[in-house]
N, C-alpha and C. Protein backbone atom coordinates (compact mmCIF):
# COMPACT_ATOMS: atom_id res chain seq x y z
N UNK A 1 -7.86 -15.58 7.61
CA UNK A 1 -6.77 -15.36 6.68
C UNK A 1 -5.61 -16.24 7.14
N UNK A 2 -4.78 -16.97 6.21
CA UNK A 2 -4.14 -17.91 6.73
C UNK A 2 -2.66 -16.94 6.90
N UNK A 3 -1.71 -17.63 7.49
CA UNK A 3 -0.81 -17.04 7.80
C UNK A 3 0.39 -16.06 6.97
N UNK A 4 0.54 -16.87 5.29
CA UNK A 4 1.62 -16.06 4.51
C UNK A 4 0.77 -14.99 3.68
N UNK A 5 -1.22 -14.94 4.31
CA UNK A 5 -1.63 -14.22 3.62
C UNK A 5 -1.59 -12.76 4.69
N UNK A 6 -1.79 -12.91 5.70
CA UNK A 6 -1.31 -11.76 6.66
C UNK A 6 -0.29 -11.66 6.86
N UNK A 7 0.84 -12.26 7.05
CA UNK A 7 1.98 -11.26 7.19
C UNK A 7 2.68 -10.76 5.54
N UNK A 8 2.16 -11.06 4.38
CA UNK A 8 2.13 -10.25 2.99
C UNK A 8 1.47 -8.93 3.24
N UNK A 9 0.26 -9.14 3.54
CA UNK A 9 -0.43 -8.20 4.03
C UNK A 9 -0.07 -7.35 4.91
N UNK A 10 0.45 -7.53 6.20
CA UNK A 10 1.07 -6.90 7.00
C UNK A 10 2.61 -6.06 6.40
N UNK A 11 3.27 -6.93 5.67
CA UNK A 11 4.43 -6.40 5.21
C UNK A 11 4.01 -4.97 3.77
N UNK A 12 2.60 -5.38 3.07
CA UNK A 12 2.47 -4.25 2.32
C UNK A 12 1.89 -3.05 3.16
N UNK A 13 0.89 -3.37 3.87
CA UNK A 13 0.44 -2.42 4.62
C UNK A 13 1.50 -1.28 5.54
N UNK A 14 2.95 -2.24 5.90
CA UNK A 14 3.92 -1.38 6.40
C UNK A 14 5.02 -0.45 5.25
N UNK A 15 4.48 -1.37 4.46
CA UNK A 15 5.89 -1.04 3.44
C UNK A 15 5.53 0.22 2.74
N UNK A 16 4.02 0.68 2.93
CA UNK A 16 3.61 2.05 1.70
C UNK A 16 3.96 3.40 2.49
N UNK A 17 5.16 3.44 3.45
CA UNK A 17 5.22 4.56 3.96
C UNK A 17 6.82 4.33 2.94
N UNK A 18 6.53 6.38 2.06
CA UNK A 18 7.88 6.29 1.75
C UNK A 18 8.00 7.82 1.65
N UNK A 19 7.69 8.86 1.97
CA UNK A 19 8.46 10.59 1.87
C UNK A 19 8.31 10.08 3.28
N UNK A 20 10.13 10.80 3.62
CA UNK A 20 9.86 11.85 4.95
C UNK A 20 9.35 12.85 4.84
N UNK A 21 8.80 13.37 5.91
CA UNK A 21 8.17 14.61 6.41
C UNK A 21 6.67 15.06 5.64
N UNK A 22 6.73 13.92 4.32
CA UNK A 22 5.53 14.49 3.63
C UNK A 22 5.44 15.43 2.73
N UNK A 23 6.99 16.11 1.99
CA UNK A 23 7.69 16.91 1.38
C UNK A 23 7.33 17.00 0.14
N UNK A 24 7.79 15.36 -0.54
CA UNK A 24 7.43 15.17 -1.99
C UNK A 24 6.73 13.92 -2.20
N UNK A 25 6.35 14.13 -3.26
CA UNK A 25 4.76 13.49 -4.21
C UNK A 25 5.60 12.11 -4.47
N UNK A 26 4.76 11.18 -4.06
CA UNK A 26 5.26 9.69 -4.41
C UNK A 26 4.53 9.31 -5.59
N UNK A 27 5.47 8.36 -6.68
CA UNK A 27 5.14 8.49 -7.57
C UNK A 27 4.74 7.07 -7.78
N UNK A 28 3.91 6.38 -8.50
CA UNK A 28 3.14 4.68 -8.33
C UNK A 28 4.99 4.01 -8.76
N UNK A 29 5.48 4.27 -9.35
CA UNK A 29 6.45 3.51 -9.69
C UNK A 29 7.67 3.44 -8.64
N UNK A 30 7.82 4.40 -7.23
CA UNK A 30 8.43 4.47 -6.10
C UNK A 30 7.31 3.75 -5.04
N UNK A 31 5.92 3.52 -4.94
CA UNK A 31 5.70 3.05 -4.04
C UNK A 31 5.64 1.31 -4.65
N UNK A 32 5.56 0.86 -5.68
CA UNK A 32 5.79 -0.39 -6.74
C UNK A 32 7.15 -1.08 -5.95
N UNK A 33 8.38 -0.10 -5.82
CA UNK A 33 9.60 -0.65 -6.13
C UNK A 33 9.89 -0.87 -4.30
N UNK A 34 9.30 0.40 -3.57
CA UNK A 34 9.25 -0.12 -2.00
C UNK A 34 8.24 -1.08 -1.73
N UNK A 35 7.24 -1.77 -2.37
CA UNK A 35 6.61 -2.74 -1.91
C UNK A 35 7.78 -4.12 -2.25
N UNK A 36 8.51 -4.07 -3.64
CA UNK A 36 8.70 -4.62 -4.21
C UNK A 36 10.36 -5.82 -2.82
N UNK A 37 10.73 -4.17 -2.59
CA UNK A 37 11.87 -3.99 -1.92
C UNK A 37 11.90 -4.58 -0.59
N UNK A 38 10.49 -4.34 0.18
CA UNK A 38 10.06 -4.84 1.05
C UNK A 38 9.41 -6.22 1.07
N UNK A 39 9.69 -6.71 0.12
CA UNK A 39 9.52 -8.46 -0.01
C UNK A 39 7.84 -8.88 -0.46
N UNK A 40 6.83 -7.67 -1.27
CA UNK A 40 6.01 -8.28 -1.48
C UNK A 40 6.26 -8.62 -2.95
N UNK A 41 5.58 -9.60 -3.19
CA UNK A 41 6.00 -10.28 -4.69
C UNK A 41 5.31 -9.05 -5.80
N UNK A 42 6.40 -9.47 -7.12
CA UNK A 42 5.79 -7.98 -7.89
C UNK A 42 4.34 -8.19 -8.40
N UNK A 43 3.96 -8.96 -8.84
CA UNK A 43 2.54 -9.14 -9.24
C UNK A 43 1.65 -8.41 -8.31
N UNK A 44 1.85 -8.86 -6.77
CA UNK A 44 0.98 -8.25 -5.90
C UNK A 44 1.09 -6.89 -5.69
N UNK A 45 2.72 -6.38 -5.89
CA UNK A 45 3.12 -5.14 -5.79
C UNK A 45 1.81 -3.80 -6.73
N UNK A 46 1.99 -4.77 -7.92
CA UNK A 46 1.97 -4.58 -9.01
C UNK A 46 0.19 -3.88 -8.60
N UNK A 47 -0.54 -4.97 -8.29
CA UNK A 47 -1.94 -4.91 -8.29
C UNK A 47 -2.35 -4.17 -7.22
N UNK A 48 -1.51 -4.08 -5.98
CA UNK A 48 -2.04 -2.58 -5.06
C UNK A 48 -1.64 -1.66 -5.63
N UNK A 49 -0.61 -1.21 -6.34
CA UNK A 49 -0.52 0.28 -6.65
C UNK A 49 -1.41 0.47 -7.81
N UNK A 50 -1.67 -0.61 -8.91
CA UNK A 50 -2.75 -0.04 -10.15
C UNK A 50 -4.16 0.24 -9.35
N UNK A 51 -4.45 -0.78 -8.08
CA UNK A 51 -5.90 -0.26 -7.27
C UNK A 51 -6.03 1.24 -6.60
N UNK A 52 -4.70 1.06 -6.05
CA UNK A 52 -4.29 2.48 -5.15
C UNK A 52 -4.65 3.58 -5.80
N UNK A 53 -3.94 4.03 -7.19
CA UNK A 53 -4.08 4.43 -7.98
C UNK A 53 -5.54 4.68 -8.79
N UNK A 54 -6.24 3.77 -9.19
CA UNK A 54 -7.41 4.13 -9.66
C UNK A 54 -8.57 4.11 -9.21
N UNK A 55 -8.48 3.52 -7.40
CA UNK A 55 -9.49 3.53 -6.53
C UNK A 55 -9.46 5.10 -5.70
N UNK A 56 -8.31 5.50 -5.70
CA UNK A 56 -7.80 7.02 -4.40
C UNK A 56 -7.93 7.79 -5.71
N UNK A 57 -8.43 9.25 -4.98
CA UNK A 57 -7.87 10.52 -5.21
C UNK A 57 -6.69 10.68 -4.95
N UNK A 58 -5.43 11.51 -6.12
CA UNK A 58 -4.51 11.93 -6.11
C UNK A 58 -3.99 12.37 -4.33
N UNK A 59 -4.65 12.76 -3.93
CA UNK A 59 -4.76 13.42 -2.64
C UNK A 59 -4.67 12.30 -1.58
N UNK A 60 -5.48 11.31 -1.62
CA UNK A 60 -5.48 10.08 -0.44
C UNK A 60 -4.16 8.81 -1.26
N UNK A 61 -4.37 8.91 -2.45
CA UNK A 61 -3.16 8.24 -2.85
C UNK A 61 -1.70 8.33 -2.10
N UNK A 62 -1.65 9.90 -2.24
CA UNK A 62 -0.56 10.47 -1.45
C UNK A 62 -0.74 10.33 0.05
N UNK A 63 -1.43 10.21 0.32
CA UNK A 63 -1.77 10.53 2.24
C UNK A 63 -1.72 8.68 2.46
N UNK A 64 -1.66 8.21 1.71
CA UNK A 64 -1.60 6.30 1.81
C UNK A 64 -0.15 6.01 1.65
N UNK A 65 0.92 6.65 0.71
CA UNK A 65 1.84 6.30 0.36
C UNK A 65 2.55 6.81 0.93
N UNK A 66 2.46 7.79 1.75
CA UNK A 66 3.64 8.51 2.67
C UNK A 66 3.25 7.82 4.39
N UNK A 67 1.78 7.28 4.36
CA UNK A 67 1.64 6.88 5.68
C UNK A 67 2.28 6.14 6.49
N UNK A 68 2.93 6.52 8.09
CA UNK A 68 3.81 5.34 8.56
C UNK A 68 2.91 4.96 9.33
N UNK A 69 3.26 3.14 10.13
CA UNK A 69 2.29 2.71 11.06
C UNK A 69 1.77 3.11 12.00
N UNK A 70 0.98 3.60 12.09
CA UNK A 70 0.54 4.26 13.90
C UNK A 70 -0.08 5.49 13.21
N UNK A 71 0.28 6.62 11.83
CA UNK A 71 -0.26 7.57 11.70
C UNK A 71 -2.11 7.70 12.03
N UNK A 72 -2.24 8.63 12.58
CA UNK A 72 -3.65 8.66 12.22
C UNK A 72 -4.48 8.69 10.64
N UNK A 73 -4.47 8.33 9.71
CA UNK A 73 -5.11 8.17 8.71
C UNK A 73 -6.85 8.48 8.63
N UNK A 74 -7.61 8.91 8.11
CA UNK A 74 -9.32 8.79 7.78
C UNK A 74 -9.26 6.97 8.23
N UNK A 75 -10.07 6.82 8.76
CA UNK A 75 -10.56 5.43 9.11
C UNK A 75 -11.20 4.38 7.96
N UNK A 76 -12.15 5.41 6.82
CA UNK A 76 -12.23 5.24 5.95
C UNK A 76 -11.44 4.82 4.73
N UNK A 77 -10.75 6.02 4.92
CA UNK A 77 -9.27 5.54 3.69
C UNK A 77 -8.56 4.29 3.85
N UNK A 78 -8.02 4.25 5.45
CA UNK A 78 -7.57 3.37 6.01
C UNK A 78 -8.34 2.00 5.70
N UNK A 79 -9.23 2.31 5.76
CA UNK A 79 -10.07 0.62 5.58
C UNK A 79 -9.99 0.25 3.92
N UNK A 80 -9.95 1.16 3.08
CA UNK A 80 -10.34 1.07 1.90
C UNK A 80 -8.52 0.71 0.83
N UNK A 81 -7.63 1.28 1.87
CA UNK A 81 -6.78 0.47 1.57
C UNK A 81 -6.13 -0.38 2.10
N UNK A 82 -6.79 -1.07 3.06
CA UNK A 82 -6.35 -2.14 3.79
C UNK A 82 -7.21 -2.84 2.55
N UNK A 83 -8.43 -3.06 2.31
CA UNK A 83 -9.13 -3.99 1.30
C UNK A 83 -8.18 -4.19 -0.08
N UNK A 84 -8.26 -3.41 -0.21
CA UNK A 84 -7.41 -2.97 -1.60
C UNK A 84 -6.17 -4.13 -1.50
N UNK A 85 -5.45 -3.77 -0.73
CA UNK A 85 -4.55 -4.64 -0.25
C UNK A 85 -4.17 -6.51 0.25
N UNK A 86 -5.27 -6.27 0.82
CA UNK A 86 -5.79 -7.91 1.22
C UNK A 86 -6.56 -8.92 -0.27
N UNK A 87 -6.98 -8.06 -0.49
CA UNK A 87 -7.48 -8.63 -2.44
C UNK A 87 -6.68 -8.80 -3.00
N UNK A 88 -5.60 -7.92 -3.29
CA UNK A 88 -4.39 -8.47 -4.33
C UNK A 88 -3.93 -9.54 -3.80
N UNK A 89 -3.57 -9.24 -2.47
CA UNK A 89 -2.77 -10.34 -1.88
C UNK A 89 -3.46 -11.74 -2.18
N UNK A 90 -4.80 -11.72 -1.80
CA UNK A 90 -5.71 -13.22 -2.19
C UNK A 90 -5.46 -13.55 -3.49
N UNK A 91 -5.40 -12.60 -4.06
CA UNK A 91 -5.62 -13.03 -5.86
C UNK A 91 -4.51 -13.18 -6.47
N UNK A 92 -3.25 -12.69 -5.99
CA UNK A 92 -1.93 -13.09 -6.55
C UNK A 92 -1.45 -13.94 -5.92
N UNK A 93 -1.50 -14.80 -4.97
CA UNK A 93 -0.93 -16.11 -4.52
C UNK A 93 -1.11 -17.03 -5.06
């Protein structure tokens, strides 16, 4: 992966943490506007949260969008939106 494609990547992968404490329900159009906010371009923004969204259960959607770096996450999930992620990124540049 060349370099502005990992640290995009790196910057969405950090940027989908957004409730503290895990309180309230993130909604695709708040985790859209923190990708957005966090410097990934909107197109790409755009195309992880419609994947996020129609690839996750309501349930891992949420457990993805509140996640900060280091959380323990399913390894699974974790991988499945790291992919998710790295695809848009390829395909919107």
């Amino acid at each position: 992966m060349n370099i502005f494609l990992r640290s995009v990547s790196i910057a969405a992968i950090g940027g989908l943490s957004l409730a503290a404490c895990g309180l309230t329900d993130v909604s695709a159009d708040d985790l859209r506007d923190k990708l957005v906010e966090d410097g990934i371009p909107e197109d790409t923004a755009d195309c992880i949260v419609e994947r996020l969204e129609a690839e996750l259960s309501d349930d891992d959607f949420q457990t993805v969008a509140k996640a900060d770096v280091g959380d323990e996450v399913d390894p699974e999930l974790d991988q499945q939106a790291e992919d998710i992620i790295n695809e848009c990124v390829a395909s919107t540049i």
